[in-house]
Protein backbone atom coordinates (compact mmCIF):
# COMPACT_ATOMS: atom_id res chain seq x y z
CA UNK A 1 26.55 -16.53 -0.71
CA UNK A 2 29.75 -17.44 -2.42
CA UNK A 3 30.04 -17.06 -6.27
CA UNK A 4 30.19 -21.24 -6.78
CA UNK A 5 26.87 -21.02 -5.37
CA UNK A 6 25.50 -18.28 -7.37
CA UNK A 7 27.69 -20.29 -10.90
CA UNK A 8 25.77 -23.65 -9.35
CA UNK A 9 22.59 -22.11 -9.03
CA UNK A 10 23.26 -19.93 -12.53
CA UNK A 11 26.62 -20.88 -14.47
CA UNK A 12 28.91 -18.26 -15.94
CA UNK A 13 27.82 -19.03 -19.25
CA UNK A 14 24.50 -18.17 -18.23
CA UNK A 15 25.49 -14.64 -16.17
CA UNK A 16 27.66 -13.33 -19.54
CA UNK A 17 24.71 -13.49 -21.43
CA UNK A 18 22.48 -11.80 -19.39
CA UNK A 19 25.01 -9.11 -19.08
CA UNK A 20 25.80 -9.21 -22.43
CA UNK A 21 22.19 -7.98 -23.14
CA UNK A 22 22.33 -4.84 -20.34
CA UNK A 23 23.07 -1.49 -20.88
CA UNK A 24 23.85 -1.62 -17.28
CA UNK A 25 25.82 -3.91 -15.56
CA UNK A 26 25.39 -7.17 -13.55
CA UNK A 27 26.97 -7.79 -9.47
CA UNK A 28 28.49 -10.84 -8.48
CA UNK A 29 28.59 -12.19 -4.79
CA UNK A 30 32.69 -12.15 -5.64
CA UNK A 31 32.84 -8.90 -7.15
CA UNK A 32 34.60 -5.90 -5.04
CA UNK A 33 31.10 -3.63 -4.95
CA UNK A 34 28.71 -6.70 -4.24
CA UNK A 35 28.31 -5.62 -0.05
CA UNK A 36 27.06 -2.27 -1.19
CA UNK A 37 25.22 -3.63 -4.27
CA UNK A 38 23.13 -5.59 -2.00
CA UNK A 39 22.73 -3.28 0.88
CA UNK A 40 19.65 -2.15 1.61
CA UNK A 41 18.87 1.43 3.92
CA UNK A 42 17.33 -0.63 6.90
CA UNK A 43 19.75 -2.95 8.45
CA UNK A 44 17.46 -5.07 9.74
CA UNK A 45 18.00 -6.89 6.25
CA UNK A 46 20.81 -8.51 5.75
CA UNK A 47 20.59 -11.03 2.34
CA UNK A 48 22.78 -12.20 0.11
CA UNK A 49 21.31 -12.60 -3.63
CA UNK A 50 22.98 -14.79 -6.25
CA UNK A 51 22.71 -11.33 -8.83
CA UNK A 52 22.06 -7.35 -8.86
CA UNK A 53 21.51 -5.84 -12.20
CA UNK A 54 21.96 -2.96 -11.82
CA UNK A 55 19.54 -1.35 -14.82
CA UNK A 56 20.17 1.96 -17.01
CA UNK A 57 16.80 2.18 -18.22
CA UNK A 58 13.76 0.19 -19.12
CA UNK A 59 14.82 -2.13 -21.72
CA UNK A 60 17.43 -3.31 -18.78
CA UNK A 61 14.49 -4.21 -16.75
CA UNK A 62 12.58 -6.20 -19.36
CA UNK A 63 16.01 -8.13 -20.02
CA UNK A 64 16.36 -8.32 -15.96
CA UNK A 65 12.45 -9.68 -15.77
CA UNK A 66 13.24 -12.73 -18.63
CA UNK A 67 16.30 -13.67 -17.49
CA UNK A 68 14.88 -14.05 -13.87
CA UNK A 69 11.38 -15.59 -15.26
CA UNK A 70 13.35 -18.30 -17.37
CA UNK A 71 15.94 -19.39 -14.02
CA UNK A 72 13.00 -19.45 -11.96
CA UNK A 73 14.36 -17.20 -9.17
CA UNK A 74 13.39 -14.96 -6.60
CA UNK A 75 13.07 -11.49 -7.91
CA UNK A 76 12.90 -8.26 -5.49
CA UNK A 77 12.71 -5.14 -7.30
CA UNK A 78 14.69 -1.97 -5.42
CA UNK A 79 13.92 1.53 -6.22
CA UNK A 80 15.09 3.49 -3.48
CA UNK A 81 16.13 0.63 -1.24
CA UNK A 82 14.61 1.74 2.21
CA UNK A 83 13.27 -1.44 2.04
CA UNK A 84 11.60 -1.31 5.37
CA UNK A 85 9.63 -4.81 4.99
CA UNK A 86 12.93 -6.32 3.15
CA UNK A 87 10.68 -6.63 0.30
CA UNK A 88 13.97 -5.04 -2.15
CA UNK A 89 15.94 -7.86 -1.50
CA UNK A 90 16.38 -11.72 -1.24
CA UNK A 91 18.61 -14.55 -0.44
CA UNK A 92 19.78 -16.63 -3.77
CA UNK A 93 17.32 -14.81 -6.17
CA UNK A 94 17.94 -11.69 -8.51
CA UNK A 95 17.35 -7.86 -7.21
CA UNK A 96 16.66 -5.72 -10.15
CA UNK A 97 17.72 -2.70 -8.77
CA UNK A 98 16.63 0.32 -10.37
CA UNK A 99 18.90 3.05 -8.36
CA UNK A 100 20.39 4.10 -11.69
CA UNK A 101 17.60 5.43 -13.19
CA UNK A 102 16.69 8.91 -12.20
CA UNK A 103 15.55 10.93 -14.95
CA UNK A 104 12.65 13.48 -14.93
CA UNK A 105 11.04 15.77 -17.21
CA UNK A 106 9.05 18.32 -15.90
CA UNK A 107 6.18 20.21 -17.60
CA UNK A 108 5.46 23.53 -15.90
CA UNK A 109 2.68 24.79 -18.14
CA UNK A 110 0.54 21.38 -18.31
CA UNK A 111 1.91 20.62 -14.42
CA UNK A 112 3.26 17.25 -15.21
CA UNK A 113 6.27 15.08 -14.17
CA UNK A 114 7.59 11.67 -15.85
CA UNK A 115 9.97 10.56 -13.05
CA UNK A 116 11.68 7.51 -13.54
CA UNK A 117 11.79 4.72 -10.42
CA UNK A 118 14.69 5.43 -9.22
CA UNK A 119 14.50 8.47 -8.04
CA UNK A 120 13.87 9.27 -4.32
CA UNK A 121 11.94 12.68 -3.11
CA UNK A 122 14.85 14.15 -3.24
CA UNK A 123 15.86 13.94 -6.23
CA UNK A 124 12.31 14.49 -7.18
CA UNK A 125 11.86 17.47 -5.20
CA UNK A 126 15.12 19.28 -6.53
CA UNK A 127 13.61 19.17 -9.64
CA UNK A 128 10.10 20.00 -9.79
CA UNK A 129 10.84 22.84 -7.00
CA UNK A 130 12.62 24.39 -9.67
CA UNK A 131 9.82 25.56 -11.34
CA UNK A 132 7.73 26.09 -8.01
CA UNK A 133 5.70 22.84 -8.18
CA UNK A 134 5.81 19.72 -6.34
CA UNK A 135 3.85 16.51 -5.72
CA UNK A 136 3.01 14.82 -2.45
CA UNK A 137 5.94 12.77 -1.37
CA UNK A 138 7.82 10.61 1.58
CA UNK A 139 8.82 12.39 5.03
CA UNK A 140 12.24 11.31 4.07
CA UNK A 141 13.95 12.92 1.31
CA UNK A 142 15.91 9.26 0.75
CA UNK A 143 12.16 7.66 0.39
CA UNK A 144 12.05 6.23 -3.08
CA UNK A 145 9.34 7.48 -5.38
CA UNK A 146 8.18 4.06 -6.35
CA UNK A 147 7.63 1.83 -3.26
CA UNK A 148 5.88 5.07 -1.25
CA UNK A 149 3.08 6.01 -4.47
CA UNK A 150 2.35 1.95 -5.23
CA UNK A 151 1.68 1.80 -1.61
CA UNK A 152 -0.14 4.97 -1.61
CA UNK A 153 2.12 7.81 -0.10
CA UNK A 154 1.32 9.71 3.36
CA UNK A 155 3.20 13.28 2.85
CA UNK A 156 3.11 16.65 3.58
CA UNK A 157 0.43 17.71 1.18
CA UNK A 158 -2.07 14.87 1.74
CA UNK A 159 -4.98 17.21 2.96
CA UNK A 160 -3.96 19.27 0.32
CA UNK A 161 -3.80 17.43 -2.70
CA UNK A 162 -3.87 13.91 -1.66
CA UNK A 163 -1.66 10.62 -1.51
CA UNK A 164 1.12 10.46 -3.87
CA UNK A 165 -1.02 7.73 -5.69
CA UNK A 166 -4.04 9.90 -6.38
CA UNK A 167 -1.60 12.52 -8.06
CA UNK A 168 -0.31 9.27 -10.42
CA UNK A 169 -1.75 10.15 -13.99
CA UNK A 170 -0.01 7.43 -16.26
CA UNK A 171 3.01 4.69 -15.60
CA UNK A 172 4.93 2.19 -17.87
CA UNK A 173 5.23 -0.86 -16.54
CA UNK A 174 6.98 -3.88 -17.50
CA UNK A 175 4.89 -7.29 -17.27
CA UNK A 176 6.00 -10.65 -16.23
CA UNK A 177 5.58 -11.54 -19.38
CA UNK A 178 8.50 -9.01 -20.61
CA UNK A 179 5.90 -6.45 -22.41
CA UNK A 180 5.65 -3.20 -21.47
CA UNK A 181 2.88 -1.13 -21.25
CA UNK A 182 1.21 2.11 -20.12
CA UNK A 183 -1.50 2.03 -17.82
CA UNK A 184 -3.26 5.22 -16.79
CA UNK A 185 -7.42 6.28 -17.61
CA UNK A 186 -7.83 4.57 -20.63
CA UNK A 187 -5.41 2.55 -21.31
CA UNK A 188 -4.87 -0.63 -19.05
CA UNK A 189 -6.92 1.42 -16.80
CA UNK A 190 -7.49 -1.83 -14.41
CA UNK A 191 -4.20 -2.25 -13.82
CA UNK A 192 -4.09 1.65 -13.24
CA UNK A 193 -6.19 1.38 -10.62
CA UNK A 194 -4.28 -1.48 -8.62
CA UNK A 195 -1.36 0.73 -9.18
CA UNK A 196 -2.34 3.43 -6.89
CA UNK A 197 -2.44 1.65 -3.55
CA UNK A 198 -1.91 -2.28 -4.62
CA UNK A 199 1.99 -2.33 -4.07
CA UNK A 200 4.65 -3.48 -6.25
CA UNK A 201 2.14 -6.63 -7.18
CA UNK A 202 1.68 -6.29 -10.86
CA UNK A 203 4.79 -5.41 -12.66
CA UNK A 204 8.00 -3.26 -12.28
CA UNK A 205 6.53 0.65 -12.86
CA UNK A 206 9.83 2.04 -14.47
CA UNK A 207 8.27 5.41 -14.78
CA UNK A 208 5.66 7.62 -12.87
CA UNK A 209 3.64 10.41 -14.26
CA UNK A 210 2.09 13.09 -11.71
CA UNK A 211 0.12 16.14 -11.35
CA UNK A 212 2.24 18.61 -10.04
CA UNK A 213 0.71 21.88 -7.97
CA UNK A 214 1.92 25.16 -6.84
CA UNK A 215 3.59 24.39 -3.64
CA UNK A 216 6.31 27.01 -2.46
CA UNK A 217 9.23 27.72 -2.95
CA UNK A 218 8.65 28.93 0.20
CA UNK A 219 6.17 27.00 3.16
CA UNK A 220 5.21 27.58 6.79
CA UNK A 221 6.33 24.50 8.71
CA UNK A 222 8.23 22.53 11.47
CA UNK A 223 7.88 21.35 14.80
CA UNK A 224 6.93 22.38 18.34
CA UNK A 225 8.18 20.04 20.89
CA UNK A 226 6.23 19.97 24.40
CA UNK A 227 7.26 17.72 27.22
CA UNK A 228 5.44 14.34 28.48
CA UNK A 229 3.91 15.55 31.49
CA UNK A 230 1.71 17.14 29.06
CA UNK A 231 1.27 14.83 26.14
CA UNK A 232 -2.45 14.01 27.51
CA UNK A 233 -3.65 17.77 26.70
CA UNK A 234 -1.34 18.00 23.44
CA UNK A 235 -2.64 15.40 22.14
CA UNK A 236 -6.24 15.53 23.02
CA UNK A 237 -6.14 19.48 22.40
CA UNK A 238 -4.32 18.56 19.30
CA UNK A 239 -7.16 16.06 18.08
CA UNK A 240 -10.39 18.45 18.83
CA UNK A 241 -7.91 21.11 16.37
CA UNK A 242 -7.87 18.78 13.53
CA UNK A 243 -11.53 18.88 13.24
CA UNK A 244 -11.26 22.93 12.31
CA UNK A 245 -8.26 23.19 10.67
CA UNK A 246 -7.93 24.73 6.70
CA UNK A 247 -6.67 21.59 4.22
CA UNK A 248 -3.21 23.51 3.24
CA UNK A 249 -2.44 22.32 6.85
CA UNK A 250 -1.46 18.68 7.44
CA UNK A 251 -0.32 17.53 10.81
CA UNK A 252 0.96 14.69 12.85
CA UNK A 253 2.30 14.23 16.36
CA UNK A 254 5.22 12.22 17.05
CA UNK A 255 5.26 10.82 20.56
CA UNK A 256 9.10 9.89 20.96
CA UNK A 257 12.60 10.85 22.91
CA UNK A 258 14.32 13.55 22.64
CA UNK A 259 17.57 13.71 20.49
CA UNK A 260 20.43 15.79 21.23
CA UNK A 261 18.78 18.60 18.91
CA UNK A 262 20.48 22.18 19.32
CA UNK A 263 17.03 24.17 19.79
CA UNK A 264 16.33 21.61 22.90
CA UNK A 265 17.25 22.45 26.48
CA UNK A 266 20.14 19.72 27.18
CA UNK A 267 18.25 18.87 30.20
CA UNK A 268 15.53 17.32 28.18
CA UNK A 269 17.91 15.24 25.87
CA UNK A 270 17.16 11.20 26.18
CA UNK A 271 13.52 12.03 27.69
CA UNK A 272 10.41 11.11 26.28
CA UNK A 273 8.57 14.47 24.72
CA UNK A 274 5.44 14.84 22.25
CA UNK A 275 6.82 16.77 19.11
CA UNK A 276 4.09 18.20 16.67
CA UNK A 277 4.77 18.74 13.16
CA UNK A 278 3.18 20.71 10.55
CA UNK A 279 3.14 22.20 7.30
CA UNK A 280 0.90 24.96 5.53
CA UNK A 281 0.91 24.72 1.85
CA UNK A 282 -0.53 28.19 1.20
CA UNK A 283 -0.50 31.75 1.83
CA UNK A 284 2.40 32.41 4.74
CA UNK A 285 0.47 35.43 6.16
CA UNK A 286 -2.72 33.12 6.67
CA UNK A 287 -0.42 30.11 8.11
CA UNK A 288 0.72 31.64 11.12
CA UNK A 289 -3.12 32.57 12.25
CA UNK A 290 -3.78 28.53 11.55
CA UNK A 291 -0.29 27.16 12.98
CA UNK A 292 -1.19 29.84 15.95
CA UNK A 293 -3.69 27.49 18.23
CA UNK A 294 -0.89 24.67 17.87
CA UNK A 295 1.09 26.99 19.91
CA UNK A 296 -1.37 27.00 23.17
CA UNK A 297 -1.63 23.05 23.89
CA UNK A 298 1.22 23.37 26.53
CA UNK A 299 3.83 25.17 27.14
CA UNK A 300 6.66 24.28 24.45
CA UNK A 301 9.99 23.13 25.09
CA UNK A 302 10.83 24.62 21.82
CA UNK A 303 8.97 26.31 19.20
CA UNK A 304 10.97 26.03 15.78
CA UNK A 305 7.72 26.52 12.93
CA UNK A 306 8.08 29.20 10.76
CA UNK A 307 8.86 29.87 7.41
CA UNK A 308 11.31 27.50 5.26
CA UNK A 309 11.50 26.78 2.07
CA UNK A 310 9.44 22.97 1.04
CA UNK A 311 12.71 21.33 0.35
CA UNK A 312 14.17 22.05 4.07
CA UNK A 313 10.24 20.73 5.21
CA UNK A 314 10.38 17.31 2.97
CA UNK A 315 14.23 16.70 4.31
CA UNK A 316 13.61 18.22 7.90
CA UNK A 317 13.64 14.65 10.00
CA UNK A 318 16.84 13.40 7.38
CA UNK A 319 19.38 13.75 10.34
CA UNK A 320 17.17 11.09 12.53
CA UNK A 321 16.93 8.64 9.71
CA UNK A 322 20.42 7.82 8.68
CA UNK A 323 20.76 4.23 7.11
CA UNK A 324 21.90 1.26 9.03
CA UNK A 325 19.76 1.18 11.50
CA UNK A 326 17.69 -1.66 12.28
CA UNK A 327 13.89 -0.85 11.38
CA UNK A 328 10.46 -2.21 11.44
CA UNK A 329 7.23 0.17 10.93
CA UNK A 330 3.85 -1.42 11.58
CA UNK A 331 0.44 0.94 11.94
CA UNK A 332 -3.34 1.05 12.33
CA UNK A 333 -5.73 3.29 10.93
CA UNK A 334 -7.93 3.93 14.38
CA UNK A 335 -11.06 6.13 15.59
CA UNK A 336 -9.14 8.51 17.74
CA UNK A 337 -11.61 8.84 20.88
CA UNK A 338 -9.84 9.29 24.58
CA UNK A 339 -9.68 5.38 24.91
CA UNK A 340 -7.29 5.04 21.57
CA UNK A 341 -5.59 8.07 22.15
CA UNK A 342 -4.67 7.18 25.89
CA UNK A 343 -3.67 3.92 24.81
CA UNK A 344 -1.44 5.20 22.41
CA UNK A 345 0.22 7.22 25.10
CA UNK A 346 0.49 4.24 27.62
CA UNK A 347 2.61 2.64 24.35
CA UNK A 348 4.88 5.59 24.10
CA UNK A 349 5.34 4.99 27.80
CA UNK A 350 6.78 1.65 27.48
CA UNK A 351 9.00 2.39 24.29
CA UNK A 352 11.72 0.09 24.46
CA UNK A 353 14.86 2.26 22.77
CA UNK A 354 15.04 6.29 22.46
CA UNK A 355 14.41 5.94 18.39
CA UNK A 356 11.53 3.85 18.66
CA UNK A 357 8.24 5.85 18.70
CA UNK A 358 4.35 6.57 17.52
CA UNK A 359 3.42 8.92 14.84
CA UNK A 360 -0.42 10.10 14.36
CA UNK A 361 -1.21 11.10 11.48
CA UNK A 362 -3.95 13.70 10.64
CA UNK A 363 -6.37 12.39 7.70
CA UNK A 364 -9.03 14.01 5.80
CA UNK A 365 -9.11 17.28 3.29
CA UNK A 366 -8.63 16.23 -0.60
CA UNK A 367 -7.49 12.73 1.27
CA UNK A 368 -10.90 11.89 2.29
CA UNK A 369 -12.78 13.32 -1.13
CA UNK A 370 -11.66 11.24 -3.10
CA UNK A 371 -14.04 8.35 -3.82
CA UNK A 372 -13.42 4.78 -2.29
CA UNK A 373 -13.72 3.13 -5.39
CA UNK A 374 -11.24 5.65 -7.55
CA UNK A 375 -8.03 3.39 -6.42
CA UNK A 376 -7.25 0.16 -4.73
CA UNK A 377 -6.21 2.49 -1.85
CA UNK A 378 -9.97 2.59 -0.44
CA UNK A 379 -9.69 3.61 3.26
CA UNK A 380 -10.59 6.91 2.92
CA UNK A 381 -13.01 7.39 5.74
CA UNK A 382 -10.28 6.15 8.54
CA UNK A 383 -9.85 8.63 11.11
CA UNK A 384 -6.23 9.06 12.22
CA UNK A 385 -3.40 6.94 11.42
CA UNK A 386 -1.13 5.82 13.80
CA UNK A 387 2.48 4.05 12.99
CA UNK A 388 4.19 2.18 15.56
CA UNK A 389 8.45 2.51 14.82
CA UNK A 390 10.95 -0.37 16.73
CA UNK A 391 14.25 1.12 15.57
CA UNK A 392 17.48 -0.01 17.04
CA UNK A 393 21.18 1.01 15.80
CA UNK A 394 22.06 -3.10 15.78
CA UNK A 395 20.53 -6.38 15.75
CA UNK A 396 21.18 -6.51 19.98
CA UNK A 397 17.28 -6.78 21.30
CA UNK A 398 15.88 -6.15 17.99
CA UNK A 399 13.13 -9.33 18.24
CA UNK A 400 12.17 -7.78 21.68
CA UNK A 401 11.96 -4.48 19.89
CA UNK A 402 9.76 -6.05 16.78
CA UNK A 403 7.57 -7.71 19.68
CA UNK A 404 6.87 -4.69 21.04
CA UNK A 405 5.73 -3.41 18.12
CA UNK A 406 3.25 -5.84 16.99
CA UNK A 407 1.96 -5.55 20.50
CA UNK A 408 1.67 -2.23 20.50
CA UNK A 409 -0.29 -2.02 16.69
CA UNK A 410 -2.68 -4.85 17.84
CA UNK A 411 -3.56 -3.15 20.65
CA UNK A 412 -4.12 0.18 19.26
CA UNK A 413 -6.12 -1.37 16.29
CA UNK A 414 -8.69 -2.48 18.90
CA UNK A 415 -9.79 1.40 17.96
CA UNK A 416 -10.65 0.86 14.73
CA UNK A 417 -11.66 -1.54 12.44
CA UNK A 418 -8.40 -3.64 12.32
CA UNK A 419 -7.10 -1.98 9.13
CA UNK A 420 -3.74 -0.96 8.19
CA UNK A 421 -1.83 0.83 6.00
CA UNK A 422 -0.18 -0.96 3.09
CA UNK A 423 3.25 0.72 2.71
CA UNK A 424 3.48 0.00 6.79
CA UNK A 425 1.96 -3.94 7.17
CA UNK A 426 5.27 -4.41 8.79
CA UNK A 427 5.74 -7.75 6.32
CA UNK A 428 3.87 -9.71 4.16
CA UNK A 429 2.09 -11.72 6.42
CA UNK A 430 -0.84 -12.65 4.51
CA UNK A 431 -3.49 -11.31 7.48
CA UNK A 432 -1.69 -7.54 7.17
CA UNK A 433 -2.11 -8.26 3.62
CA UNK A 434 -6.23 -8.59 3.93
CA UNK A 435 -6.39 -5.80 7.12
CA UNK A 436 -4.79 -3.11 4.32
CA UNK A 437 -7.87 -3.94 1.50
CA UNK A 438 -11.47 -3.84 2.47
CA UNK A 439 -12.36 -7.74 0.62
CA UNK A 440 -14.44 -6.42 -2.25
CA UNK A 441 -11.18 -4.55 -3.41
CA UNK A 442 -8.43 -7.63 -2.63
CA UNK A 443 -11.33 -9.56 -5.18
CA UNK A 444 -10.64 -7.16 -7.51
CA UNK A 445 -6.42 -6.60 -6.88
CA UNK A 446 -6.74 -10.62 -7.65
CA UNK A 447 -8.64 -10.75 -10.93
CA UNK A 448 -5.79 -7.50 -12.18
CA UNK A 449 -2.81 -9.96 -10.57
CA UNK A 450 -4.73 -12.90 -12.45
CA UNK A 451 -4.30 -10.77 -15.38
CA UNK A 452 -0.75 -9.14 -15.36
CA UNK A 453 1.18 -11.46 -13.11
CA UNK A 454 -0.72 -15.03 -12.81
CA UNK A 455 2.47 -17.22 -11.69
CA UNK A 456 2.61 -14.60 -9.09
CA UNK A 457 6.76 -13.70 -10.34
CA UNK A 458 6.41 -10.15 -8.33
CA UNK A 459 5.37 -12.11 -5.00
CA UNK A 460 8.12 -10.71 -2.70
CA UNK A 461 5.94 -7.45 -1.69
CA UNK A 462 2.84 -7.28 0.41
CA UNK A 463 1.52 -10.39 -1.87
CA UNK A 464 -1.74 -10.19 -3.60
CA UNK A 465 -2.01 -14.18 -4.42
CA UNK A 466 -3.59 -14.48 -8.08
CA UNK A 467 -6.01 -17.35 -8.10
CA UNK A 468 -3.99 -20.26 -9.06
CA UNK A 469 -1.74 -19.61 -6.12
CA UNK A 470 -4.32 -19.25 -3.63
């Protein structure tokens, strides 16, 4: 948009005195850094918003949160910007973007964290590895903090010590009525159970407390690739494992194409293969004996799991992920008998570009203890979860791509019981909304939005309607 849009829609007069009131600063569509203010890590996004305020710290986003409450305007709220449902950004509205703000203080003798929202895992990582501890977190080291634990948070340590979300101990959070407050056991504690799997729905959290654990410095993990031919016996052979295997191992198979990776036989570059990934969170000497049947589905096309330290595991998959890239993630939490499982191969069969591809995701351990009423994220009984990836470098066949994908989830999904996880609805569609919260629970993410957020100001997210907008 041009800046006499965003001075129609706002006025100068208006802008100064917002930024008057900011520690941090404010981006106009005119001003030099505005196309990399606004960007967003999947490319499949491409807005234009009248403002970015850029925030230093929380009394920035309560100024950010009035200003955009009084000009009635779309607000998105960007923490780490991977913004793979576009929710972190808008056309003609205001992004609060909270990039800026990446302090942490780490306790190592009570194992706590206060990390503020924009950090990524990363940044997190670097930080609480220094003291040997760590929290479950993204896949992607460039995965915000914030986004991935609201939604819940699928991570190397899940059968160890859970989602990201069940590790959350306390957050502030700034209303949309401007206050802020802290909502963890006993305080707010409603609104401190939405947080940990309702989404960005009832505030802006501009801090996260977790419960760290002993994780590292140094981990067993990585990958061992086998080709297609055999993907029916990895898999399958992989599934009957996951039945047997110790918690301080999580797994997930990535059925996908081969990139020009150094350890891979050039032959095998641009062809489909089945690549299995793992980490052991314990004792090194005991991780090889459990990493050791993952060895004997097939015969490998390359073998690269063995000791690293957890930092090189949470940023291992960084090279594939580079931003730009057109994106949309979708999933479906399914039983994984031979019928699911061989439709999930018949998918990666008909992948329509070499990036696109199907992760399963191995459940259970301290995932599945915890109990279904302890946090809005409830599905704790789900088998296997399986994400379905369309990624293109460009907008050229990207709808085609998308199609494919929603194709692909709705057919898996006929294996289980038509859920889905939040953090990957694929957009806010209002049914992916309802297929990621068993109804009993959306009931009770309404009466908390009713309370914290009842003209529905934080709507651009997977939406949880309050009453009077419903």
């Amino acid at each position: 948009m041009s800046i006499d849009t965003a001075r129609g829609v706002l006025g100068d007069a208006t802008i100064a005195e917002l930024e008057a009131g900011l520690r941090g600063s404010v981006v106009r569509p005119d001003d030099a850094g505005y196309d990399e203010a606004r960007a967003v890590w999947n490319g499949a996004h491409d807005k234009h918003p009248a403002l970015v305020v850029c925030c230093a710290g929380t009394a920035d986003v309560i100024r950010a949160v009035e200003f955009a409450r009084s000009q009635d305007l779309p607000l998105a709220v960007r923490g780490g910007a991977h913004s793979i449902a576009g929710f972190s950004t808008c056309d003609d509205g205001i992004v609060i973007d909270l990039s800026r703000m990446k302090g942490a203080l780490v306790d190592p003798v009570r194992r706590r964290v206060v990390a503020q929202a924009g950090m990524t895992w990363g940044d997190l990582d670097h930080e609480t590895q220094a003291f040997g501890l760590a929290v479950t977190g993204g896949l992607v080291s460039s995965t915000g903090i914030a986004g991935f634990t609201l939604g819940g948070g699928v991570g190397w340590l899940l059968r160890r010590h859970g989602l990201a979300s069940d590790n959350l101990t306390a957050a502030e959070v700034v209303t949309a009525d401007g206050r802020v407050v802290r909502a963890d056991p006993t305080e707010h504690s409603e609104l401190f159970w939405a947080l940990r799997g309702g989404g960005g729905n009832f505030g802006i959290v501009t801090s996260f407390e977790y419960r760290l654990h002993p994780v590292g410095p140094q981990i067993l993990g990585g990958l061992i690739v086998y080709p297609a031919e055999q993907a029916r016996q990895v898999v399958t052979g992989w599934r009957e494992l996951t039945g047997d295997m110790p918690d301080d191992l999580t797994t997930l198979v990535n059925l996908t194409t081969a990139p020009p990776l150094p350890f891979l036989p050039e032959e095998v570059h641009g062809t489909r293969i089945v690549a299995l990934l793992g980490m052991y969170a314990g004792d090194l000497a005991t991780g090889e004996t459990a990493v050791a049947p993952l060895r004997k589905l097939g015969t490998p096309l390359a073998d690269v799991m063995g000791p690293m330290p957890y930092t090189a595991m949470q940023s291992l998959i960084d090279p594939l992920w580079t931003a730009g890239a057109h994106n949309y993630f979708t999933s479906a939490f399914i039983d994984p008998s031979d019928t699911a499982l061989e439709s999930v191969l018949r998918h990666h069969r008909e992948t329509p570009t070499p990036s696109s591809e199907l992760h399963l995701h191995q459940l259970g351990g301290a995932f599945a203890r915890v109990p279904a009423d302890a946090t809005a994220f409830s599905q704790r009984e789900q088998g296997m979860l399986c994400n379905v990836i369309a990624r293109s470098p460009d907008a050229a066949g990207f709808d085609a791509h998308v199609a494919w994908a929603r194709a692909t989830r709705d057919d898996i999904a006929r294996h289980g019981r038509g859920t889905t996880y939040v953090n990957f609805t694929g957009d806010g569609a209002e049914d992916k909304v309802r297929a990621a919260y068993p109804e009993g629970v959306r009931e009770r993410l309404v009466a908390v939005k009713d309370a914290y957020d009842p003209t529905n100001l934080f709507r651009l997210n997977q939406n949880i309607r309050p009453s009077a907008a419903a």
